[in-house]
Protein backbone atom coordinates (compact mmCIF):
# COMPACT_ATOMS: atom_id res chain seq x y z
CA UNK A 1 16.77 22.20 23.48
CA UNK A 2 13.89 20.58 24.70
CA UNK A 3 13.14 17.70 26.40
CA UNK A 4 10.36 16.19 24.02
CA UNK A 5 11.65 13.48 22.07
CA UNK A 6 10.30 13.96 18.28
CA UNK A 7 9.55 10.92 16.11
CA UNK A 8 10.34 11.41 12.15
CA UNK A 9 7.24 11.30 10.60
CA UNK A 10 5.57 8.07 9.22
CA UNK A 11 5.09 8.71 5.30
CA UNK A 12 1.94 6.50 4.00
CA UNK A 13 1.34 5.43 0.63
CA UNK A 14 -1.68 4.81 -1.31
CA UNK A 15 -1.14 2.22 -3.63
CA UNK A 16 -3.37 4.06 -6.80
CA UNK A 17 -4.40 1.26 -9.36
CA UNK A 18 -3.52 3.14 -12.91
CA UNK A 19 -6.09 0.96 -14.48
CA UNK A 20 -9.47 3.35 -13.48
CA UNK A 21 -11.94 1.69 -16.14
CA UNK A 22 -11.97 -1.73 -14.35
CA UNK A 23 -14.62 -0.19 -12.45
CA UNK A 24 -16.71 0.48 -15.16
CA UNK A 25 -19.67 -0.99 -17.15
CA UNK A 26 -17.89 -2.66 -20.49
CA UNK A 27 -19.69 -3.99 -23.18
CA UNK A 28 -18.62 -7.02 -26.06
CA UNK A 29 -19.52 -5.91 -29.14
CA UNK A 30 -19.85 -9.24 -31.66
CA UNK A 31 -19.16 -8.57 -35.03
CA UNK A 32 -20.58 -9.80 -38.35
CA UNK A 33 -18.84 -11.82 -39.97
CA UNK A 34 -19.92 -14.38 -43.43
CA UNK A 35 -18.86 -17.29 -42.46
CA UNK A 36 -20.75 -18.55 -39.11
CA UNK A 37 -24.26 -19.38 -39.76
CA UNK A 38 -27.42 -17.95 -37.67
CA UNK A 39 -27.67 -21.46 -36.03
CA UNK A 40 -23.59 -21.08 -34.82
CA UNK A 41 -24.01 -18.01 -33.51
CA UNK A 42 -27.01 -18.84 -31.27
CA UNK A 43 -25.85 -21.48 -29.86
CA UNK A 44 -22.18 -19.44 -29.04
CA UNK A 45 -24.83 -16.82 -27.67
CA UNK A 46 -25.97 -18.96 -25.60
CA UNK A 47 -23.10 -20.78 -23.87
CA UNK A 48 -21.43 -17.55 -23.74
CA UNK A 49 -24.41 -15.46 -21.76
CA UNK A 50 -26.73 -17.92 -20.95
CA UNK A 51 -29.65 -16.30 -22.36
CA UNK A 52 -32.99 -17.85 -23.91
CA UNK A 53 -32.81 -18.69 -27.83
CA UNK A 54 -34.92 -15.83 -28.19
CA UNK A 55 -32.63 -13.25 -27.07
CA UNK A 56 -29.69 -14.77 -29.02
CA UNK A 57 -31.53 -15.40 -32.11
CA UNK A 58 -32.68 -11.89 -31.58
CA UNK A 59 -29.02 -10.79 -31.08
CA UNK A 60 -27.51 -12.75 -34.46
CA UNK A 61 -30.05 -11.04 -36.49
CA UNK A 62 -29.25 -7.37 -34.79
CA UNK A 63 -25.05 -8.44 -35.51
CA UNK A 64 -26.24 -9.86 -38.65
CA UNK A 65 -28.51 -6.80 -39.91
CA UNK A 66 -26.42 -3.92 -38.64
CA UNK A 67 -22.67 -5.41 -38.40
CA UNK A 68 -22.48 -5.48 -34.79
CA UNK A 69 -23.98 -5.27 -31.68
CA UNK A 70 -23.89 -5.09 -27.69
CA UNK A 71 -24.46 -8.58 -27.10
CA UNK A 72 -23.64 -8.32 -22.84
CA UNK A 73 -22.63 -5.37 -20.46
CA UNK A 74 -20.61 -6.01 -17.25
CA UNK A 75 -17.34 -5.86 -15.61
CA UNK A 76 -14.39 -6.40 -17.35
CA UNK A 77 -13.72 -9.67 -15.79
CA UNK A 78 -17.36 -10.76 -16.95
CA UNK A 79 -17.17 -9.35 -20.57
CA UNK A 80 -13.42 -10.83 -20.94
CA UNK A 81 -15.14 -14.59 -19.93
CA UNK A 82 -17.85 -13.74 -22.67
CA UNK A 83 -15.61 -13.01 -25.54
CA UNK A 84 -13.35 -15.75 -25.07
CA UNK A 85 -16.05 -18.03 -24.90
CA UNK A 86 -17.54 -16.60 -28.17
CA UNK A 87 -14.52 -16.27 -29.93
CA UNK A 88 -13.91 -19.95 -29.38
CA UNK A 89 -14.83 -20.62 -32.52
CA UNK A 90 -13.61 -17.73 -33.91
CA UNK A 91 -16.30 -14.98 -33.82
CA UNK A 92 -14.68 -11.53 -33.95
CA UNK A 93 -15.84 -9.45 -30.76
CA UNK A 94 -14.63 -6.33 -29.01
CA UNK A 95 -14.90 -4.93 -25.73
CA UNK A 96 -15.27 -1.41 -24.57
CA UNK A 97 -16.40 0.84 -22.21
């Protein structure tokens, strides 16, 4: 036997987050719907992603012409805040990656 005194060897864990797509760009998709008007819409648009008039007027006609559309891009976090401050009065959105 030897002399050398041998210490069991330290195991380390990584802590691995299973959620990989918080990293990612997302996007909230608002949906068309026939019951908000152009002027409800806008104004949502712009509380929820404080952009000009112009861009969210610009945006309610794109949701309003082809059903939908990417009305913000960011991290989840961000694009969670967005659609729960346009669904406040009940728009329908959807985020994605």
């Amino acid at each position: 036997m030897s002399n050398i005194e041998q210490k069991p060897s330290e195991i380390v864990e990584e802590e691995v987050s299973n959620d990989s797509t918080t990293n990612l760009p997302m996007k909230v998709i608002l949906f068309n719907d026939d019951w908000h008007t152009f002027d409800e819409v806008i104004v949502q648009l712009i509380k929820a992603i404080h952009c000009s008039f112009e861009l969210a007027r610009n945006l309610a006609f794109e949701v309003h012409v082809k059903g939908k559309a990417v009305v913000f891009t960011g991290s989840l976090e961000e694009c969670l805040k967005v659609s729960a401050v346009l669904e406040e009065i009940a728009l329908h959105t959807q985020i994605e990656t």
